[in-house]
N, C-alpha and C. Protein backbone atom coordinates (compact mmCIF):
# COMPACT_ATOMS: atom_id res chain seq x y z
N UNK A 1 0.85 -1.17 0.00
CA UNK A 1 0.00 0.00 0.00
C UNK A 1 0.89 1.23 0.00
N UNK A 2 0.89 2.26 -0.45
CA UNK A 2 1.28 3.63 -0.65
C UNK A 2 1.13 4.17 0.29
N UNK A 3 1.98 5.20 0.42
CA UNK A 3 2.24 6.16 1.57
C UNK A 3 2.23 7.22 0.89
N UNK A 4 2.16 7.11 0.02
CA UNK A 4 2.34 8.97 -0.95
C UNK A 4 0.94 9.58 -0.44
N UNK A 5 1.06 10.78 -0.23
CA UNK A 5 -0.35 11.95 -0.29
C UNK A 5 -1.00 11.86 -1.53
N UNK A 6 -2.25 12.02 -1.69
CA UNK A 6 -2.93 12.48 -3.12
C UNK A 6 -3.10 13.94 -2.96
N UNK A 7 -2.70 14.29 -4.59
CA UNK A 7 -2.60 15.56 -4.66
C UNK A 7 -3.58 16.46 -4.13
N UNK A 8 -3.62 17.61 -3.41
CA UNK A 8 -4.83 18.01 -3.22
C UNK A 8 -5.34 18.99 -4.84
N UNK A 9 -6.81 18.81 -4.91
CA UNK A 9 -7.41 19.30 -6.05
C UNK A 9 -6.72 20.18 -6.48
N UNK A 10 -7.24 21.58 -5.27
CA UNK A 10 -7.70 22.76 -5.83
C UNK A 10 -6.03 22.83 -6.17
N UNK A 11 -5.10 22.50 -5.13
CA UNK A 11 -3.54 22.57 -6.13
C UNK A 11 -3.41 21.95 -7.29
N UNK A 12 -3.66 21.05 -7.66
CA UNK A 12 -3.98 20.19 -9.17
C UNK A 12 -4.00 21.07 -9.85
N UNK A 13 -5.77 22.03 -9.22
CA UNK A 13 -6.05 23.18 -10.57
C UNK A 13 -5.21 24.76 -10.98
N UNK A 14 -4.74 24.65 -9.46
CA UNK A 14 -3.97 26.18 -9.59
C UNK A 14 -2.77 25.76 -10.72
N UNK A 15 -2.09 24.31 -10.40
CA UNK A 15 -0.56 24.57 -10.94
C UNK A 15 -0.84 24.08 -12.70
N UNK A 16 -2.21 23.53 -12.94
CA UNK A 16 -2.66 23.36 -14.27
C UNK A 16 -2.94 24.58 -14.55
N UNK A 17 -3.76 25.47 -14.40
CA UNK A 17 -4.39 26.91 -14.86
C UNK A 17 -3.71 28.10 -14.60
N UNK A 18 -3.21 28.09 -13.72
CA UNK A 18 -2.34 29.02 -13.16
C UNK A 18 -1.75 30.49 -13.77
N UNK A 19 -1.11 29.41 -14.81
CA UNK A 19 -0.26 30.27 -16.07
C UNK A 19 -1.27 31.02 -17.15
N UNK A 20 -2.22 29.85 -17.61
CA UNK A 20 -3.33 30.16 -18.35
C UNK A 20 -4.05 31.08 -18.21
N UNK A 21 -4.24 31.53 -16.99
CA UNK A 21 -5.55 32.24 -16.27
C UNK A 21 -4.50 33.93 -16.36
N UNK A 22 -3.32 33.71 -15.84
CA UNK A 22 -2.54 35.14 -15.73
C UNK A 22 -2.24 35.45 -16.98
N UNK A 23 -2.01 34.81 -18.32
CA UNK A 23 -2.03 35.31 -19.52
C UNK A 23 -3.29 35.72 -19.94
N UNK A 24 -4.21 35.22 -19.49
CA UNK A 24 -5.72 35.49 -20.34
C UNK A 24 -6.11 37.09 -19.45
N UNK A 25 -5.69 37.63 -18.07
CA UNK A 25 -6.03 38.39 -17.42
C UNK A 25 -4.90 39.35 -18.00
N UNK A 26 -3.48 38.93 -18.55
CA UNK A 26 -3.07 39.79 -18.59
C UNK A 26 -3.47 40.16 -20.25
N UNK A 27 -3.69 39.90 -21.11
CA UNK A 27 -4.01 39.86 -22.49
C UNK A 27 -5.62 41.19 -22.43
N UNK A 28 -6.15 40.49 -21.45
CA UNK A 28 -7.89 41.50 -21.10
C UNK A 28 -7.26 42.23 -20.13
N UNK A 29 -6.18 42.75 -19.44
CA UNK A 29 -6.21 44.33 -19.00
C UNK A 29 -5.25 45.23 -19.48
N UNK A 30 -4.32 44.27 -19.50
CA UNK A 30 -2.95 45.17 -20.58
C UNK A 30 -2.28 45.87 -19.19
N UNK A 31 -2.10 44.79 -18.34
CA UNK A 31 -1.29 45.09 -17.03
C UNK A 31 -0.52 44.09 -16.63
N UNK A 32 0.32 43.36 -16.37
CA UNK A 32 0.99 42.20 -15.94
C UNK A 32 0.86 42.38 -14.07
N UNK A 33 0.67 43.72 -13.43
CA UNK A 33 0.29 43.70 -11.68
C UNK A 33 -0.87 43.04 -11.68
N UNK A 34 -1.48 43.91 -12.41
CA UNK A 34 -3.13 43.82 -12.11
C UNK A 34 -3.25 42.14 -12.57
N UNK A 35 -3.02 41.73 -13.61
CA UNK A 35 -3.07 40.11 -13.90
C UNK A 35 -2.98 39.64 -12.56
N UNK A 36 -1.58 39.82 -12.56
CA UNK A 36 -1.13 38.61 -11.44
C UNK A 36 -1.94 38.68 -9.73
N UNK A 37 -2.21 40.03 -9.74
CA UNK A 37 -3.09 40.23 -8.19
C UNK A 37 -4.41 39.80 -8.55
N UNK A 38 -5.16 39.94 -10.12
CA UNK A 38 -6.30 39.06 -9.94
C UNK A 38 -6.16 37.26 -10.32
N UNK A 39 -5.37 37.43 -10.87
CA UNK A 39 -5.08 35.56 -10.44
C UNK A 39 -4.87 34.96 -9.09
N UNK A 40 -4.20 35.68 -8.56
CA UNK A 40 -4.19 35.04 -7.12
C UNK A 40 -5.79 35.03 -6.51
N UNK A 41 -6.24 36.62 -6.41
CA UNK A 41 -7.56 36.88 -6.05
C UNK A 41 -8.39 35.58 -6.37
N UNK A 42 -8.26 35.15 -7.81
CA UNK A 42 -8.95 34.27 -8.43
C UNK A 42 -9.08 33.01 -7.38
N UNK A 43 -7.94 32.29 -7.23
CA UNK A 43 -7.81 30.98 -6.36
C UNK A 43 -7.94 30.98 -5.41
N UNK A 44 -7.29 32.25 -4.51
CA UNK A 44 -7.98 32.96 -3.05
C UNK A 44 -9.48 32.93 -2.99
N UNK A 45 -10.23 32.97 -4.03
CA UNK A 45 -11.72 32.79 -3.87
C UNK A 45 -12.20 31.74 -3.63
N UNK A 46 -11.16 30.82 -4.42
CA UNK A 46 -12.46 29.23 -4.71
C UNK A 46 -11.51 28.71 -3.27
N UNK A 47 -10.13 29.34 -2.66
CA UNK A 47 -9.49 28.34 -1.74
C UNK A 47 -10.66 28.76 -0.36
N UNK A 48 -11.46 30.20 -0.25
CA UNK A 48 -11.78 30.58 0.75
C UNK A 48 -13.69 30.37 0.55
N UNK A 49 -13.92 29.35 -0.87
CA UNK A 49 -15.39 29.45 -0.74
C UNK A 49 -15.78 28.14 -0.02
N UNK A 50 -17.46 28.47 0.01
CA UNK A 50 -18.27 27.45 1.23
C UNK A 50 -18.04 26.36 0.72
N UNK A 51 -18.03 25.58 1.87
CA UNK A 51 -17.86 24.11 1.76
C UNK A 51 -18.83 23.75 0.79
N UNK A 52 -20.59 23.79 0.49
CA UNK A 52 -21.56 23.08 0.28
C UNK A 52 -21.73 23.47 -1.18
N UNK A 53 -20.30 24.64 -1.84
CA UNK A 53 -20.62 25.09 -3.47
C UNK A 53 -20.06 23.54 -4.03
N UNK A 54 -21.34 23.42 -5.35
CA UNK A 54 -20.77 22.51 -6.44
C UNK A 54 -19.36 21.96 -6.46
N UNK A 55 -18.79 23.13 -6.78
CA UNK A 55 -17.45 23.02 -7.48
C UNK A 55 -16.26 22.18 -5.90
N UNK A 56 -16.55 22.74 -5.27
CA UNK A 56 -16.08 22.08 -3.50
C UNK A 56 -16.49 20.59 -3.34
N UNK A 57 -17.93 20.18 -3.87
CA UNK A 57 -18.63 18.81 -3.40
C UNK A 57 -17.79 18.26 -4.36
N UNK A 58 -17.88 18.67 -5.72
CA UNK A 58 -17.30 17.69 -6.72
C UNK A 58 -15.23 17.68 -6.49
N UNK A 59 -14.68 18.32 -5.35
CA UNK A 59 -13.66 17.65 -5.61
C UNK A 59 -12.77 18.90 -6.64
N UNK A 60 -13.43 19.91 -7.26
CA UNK A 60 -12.85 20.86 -7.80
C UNK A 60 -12.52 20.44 -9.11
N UNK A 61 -13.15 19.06 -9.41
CA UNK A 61 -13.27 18.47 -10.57
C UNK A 61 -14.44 19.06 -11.91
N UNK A 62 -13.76 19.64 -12.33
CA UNK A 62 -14.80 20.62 -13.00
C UNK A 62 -14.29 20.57 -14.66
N UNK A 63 -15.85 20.45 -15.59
CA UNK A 63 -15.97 20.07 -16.75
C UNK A 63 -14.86 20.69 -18.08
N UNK A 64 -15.03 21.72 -17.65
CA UNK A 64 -14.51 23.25 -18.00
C UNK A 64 -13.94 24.19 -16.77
N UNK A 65 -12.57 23.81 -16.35
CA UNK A 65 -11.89 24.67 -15.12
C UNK A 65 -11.94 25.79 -15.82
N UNK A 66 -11.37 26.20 -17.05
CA UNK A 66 -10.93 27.41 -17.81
C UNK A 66 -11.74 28.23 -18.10
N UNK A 67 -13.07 27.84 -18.16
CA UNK A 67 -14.62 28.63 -18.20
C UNK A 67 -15.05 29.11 -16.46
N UNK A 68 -14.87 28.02 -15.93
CA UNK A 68 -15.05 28.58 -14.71
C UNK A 68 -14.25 29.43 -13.98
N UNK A 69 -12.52 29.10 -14.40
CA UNK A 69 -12.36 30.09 -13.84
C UNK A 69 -12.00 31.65 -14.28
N UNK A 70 -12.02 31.68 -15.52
CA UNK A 70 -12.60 33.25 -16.52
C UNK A 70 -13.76 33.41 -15.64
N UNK A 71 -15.17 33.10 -15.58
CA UNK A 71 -16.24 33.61 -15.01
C UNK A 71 -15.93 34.23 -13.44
N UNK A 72 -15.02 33.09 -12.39
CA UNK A 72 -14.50 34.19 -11.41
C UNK A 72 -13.87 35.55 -11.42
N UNK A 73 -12.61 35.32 -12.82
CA UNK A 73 -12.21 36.33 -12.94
C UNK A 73 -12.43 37.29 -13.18
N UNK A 74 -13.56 37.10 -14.00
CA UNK A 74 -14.28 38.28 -14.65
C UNK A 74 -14.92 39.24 -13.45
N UNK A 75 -15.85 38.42 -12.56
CA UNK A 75 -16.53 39.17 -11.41
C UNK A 75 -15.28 40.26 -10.80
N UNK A 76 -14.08 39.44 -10.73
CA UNK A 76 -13.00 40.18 -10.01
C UNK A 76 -12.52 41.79 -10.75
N UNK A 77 -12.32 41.26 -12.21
CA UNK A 77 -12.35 42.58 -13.13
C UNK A 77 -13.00 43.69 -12.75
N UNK A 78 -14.40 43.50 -12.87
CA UNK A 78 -15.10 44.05 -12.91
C UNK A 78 -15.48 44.59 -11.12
N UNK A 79 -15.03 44.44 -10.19
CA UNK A 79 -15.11 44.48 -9.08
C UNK A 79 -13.64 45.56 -8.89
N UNK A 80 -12.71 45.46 -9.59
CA UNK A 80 -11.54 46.17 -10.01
C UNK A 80 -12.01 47.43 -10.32
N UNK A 81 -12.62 47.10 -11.50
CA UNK A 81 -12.86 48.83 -12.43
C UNK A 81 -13.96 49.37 -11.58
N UNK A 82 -14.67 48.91 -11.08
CA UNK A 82 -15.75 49.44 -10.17
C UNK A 82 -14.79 50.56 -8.74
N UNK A 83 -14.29 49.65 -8.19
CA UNK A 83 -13.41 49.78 -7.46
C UNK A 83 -12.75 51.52 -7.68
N UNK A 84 -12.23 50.75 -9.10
CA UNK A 84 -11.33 52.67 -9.38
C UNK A 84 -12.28 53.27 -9.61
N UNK A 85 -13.19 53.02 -10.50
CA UNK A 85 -14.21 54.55 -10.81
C UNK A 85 -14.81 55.37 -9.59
N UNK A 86 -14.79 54.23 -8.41
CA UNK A 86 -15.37 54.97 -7.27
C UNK A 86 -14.39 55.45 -6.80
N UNK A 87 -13.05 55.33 -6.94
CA UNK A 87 -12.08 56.24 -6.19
C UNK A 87 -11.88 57.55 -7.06
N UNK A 88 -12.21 57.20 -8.08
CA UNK A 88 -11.77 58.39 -9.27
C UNK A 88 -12.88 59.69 -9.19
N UNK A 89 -14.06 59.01 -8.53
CA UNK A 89 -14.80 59.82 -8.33
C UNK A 89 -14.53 60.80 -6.98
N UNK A 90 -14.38 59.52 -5.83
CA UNK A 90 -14.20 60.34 -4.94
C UNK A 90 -12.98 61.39 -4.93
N UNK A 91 -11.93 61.11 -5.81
CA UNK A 91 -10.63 61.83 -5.73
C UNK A 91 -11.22 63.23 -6.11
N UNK A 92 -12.23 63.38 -7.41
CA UNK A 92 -12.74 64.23 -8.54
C UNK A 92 -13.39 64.98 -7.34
N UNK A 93 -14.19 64.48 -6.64
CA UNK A 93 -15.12 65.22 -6.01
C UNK A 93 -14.15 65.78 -4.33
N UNK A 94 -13.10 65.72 -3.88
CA UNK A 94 -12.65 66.06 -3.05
C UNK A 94 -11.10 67.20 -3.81
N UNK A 95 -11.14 67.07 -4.76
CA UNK A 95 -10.35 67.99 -5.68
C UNK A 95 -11.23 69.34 -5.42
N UNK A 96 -12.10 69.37 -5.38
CA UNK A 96 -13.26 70.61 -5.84
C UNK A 96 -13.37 71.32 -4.26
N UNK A 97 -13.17 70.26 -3.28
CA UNK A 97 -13.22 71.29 -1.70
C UNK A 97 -12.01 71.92 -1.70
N UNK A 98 -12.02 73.17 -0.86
CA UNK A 98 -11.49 74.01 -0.17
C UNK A 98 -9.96 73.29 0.26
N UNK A 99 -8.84 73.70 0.25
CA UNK A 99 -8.21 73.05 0.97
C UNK A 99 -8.19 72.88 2.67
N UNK A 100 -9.06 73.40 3.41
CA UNK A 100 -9.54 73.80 4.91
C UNK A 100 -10.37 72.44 4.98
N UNK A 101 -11.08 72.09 4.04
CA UNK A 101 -11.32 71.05 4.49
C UNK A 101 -10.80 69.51 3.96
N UNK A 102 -9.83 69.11 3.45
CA UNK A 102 -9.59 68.09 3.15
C UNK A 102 -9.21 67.07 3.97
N UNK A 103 -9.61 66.13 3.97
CA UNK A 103 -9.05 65.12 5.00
C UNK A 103 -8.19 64.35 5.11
N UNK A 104 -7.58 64.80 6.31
CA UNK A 104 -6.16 63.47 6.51
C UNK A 104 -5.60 62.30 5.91
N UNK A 105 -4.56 62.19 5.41
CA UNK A 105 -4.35 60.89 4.68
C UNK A 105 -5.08 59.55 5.50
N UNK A 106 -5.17 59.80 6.73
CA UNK A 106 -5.75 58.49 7.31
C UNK A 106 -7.34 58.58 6.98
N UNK A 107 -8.21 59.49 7.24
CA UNK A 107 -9.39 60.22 6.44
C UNK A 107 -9.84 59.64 5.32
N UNK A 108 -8.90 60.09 4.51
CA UNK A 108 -8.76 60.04 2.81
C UNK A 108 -9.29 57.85 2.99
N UNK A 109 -7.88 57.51 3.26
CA UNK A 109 -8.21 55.50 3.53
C UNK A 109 -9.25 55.44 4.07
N UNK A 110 -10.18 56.01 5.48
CA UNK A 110 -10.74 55.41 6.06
C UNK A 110 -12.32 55.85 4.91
N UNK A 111 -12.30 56.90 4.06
CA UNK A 111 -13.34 56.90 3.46
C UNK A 111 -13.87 56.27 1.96
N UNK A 112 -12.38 55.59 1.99
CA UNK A 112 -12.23 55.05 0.56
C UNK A 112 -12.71 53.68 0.88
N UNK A 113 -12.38 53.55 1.99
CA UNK A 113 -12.42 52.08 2.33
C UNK A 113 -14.39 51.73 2.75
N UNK A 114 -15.06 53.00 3.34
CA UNK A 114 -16.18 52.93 3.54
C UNK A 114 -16.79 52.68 2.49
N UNK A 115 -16.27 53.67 1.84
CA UNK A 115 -17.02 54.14 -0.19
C UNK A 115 -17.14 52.67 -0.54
N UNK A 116 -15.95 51.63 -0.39
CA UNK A 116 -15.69 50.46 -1.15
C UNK A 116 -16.52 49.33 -0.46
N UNK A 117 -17.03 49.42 0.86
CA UNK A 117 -17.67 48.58 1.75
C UNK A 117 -19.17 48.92 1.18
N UNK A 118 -19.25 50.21 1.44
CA UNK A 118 -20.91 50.47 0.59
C UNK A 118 -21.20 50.08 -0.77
N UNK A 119 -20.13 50.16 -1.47
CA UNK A 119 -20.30 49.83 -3.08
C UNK A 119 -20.56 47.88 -2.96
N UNK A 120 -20.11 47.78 -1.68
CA UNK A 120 -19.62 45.76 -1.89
C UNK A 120 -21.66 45.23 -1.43
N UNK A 121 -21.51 46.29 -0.60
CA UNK A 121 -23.35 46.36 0.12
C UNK A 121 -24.08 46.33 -0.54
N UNK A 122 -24.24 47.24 -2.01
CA UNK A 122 -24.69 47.49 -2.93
C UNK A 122 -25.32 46.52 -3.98
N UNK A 123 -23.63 46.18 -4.25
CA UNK A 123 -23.40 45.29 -5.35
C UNK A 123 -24.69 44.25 -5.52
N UNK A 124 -25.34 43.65 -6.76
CA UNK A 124 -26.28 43.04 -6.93
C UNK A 124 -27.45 43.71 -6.56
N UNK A 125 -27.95 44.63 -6.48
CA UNK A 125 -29.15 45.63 -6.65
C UNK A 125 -29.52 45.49 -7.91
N UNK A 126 -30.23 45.13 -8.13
CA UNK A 126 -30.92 45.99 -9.48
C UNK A 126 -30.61 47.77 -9.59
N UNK A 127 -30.44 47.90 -10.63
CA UNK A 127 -29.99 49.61 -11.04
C UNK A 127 -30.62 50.65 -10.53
N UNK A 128 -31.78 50.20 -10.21
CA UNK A 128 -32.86 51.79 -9.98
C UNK A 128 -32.73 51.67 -8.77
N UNK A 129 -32.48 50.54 -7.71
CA UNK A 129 -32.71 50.39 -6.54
C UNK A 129 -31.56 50.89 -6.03
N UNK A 130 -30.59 50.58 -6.38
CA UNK A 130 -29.13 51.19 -6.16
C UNK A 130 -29.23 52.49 -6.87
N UNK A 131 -29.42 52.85 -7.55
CA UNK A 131 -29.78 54.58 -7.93
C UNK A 131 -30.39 55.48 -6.81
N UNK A 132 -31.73 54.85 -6.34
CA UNK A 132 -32.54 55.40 -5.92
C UNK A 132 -32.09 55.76 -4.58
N UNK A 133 -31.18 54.42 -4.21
CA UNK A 133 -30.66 54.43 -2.62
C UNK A 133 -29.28 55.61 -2.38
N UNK A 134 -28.70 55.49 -3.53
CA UNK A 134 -27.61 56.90 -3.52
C UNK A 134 -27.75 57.96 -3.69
N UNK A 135 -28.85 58.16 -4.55
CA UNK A 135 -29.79 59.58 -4.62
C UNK A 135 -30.26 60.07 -3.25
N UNK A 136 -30.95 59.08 -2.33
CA UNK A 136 -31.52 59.71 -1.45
C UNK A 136 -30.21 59.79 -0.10
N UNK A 137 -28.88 58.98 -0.30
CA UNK A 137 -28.07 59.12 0.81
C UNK A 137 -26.67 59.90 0.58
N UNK A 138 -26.24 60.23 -0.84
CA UNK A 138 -25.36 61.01 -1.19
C UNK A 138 -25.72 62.27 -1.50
N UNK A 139 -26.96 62.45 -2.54
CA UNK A 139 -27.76 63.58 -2.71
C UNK A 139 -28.86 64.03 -1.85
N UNK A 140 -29.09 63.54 -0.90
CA UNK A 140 -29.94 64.00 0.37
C UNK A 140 -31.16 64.36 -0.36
N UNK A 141 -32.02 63.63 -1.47
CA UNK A 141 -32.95 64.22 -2.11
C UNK A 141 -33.87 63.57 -1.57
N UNK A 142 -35.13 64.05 -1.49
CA UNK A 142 -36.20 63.03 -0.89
C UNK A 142 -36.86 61.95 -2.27
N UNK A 143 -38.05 61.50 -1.60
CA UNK A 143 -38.75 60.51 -2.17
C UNK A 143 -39.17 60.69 -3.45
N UNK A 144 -39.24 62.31 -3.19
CA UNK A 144 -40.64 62.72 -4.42
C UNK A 144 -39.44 63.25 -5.77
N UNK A 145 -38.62 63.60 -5.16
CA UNK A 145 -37.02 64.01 -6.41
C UNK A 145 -36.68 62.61 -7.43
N UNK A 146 -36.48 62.10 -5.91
CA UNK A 146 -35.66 60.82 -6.77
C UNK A 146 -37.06 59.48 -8.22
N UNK A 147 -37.92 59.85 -7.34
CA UNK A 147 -39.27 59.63 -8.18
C UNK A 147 -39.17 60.49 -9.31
N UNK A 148 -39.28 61.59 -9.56
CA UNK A 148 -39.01 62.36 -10.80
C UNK A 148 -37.72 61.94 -11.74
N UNK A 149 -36.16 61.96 -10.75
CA UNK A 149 -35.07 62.13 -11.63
C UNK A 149 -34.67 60.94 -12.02
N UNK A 150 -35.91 59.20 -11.94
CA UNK A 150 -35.98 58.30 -12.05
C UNK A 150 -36.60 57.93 -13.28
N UNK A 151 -37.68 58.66 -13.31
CA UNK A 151 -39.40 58.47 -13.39
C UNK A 151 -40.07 56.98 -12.89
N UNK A 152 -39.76 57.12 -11.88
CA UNK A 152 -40.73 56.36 -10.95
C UNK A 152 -41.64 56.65 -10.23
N UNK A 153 -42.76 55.70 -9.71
CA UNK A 153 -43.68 56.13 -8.71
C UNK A 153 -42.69 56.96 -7.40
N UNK A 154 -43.41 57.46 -6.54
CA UNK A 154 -42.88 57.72 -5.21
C UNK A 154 -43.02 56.14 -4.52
N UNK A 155 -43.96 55.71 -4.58
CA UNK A 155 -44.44 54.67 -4.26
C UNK A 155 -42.96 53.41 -4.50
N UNK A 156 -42.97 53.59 -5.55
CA UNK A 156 -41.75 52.43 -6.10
C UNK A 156 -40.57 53.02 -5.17
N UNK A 157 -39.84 54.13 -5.21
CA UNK A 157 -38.83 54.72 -4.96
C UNK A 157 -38.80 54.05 -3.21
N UNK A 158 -40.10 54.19 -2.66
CA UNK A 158 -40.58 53.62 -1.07
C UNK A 158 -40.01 51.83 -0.85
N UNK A 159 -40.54 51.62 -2.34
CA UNK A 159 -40.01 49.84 -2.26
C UNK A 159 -38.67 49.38 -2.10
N UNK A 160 -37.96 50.34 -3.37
CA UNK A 160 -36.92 50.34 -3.50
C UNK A 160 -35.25 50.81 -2.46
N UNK A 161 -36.04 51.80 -1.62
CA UNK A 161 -35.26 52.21 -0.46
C UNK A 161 -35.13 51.36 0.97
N UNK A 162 -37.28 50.71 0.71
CA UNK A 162 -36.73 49.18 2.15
C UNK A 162 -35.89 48.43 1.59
N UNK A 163 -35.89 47.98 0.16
CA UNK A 163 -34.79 46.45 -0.21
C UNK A 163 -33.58 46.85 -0.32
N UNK A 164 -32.73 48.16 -0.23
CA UNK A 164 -31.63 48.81 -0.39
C UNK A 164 -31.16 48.47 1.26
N UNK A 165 -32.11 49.09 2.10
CA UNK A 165 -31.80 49.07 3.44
C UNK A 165 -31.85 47.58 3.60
N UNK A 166 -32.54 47.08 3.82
CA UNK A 166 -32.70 45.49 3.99
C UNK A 166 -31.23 45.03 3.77
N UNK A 167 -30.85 44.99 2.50
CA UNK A 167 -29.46 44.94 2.14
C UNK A 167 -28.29 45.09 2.94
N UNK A 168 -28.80 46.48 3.11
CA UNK A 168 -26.95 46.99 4.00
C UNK A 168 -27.17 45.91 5.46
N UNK A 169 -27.89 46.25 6.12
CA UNK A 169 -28.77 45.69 7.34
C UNK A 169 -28.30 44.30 7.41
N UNK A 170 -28.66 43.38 5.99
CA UNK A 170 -28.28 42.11 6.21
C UNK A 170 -27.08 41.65 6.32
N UNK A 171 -26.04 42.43 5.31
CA UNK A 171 -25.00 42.40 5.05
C UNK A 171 -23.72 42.85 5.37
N UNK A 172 -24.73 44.00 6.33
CA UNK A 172 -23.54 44.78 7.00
C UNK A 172 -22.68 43.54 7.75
N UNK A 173 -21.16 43.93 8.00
CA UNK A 173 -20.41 43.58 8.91
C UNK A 173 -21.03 43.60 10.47
């Protein structure tokens, strides 16, 4: 009888895909950092997901690894560019204050990092609901605004602000 270890999977799949996955990320951003920090990201996901996903029960034995794991990556991409546009914004929009009020480099992190926690809260809203919910908490507009600069009911805008809250609420940390 053998004494050797069996390989574990998900290493199987990293040191098979590995290479594959950081050329295909680096080819779709035209960055070799950014590749390589979302490849890792990539395997960091499936090494840190729930026990009871598919891909975990089966052993990490999967039909199409290279489809599946583009489809992680992709979420990650796109969780990337999201990422900057909200900093690009916030940079844009704190360019425009006063220098009296700008905030501390520790400030500056601790609000980027909020911005990025609310955007993660967010994430998976439907569009109007997540519209509607930043309208009324960044733009301080009420019910009956964001109903207009929507064109929605007030009524809807009412629906849309419990399942926004519901959200943070559930999800909060």
């Amino acid at each position: 009888m053998s004494t050797a270890a069996r390989p574990d999977p998900l290493d199987t799949l990293y040191r098979d895909h590995h290479g594959w996955l950081q050329g295909w990320l680096k080819r779709k951003l035209g960055n070799a950092g950014d590749a390589a920090d979302l490849t890792q990201d990539t395997f960091l996901r499936l090494m840190c997901s729930r026990e009871d996903t598919p891909e975990r029960q089966a052993g990490w034995k999967l039909r199409e690894p290279r489809a599946y794991l583009s489809v992680v990556a992709n979420r990650l991409v796109a969780n990337l560019y999201r990422r900057r546009s909200l900093e690009a914004a916030w940079l844009e929009a704190l360019a425009q204050q006063p220098e009296a009020l700008m905030p501390s480099p520790e400030e500056h992190l601790l609000i980027l990092e909020a911005l990025n926690e609310l955007d993660a809260l967010l994430d998976g809203l439907p569009p109007k609901v997540r519209a509607a919910f930043l309208l009324a908490q960044i733009e301080g507009l009420g019910y009956a605004e964001i109903a207009v600069r929507l064109e929605l009911s007030e009524r809807s805008v009412k629906r849309y602000m419990v399942q926004a809250m519901a959200r943070c609420i559930v999800l909060a940390p």
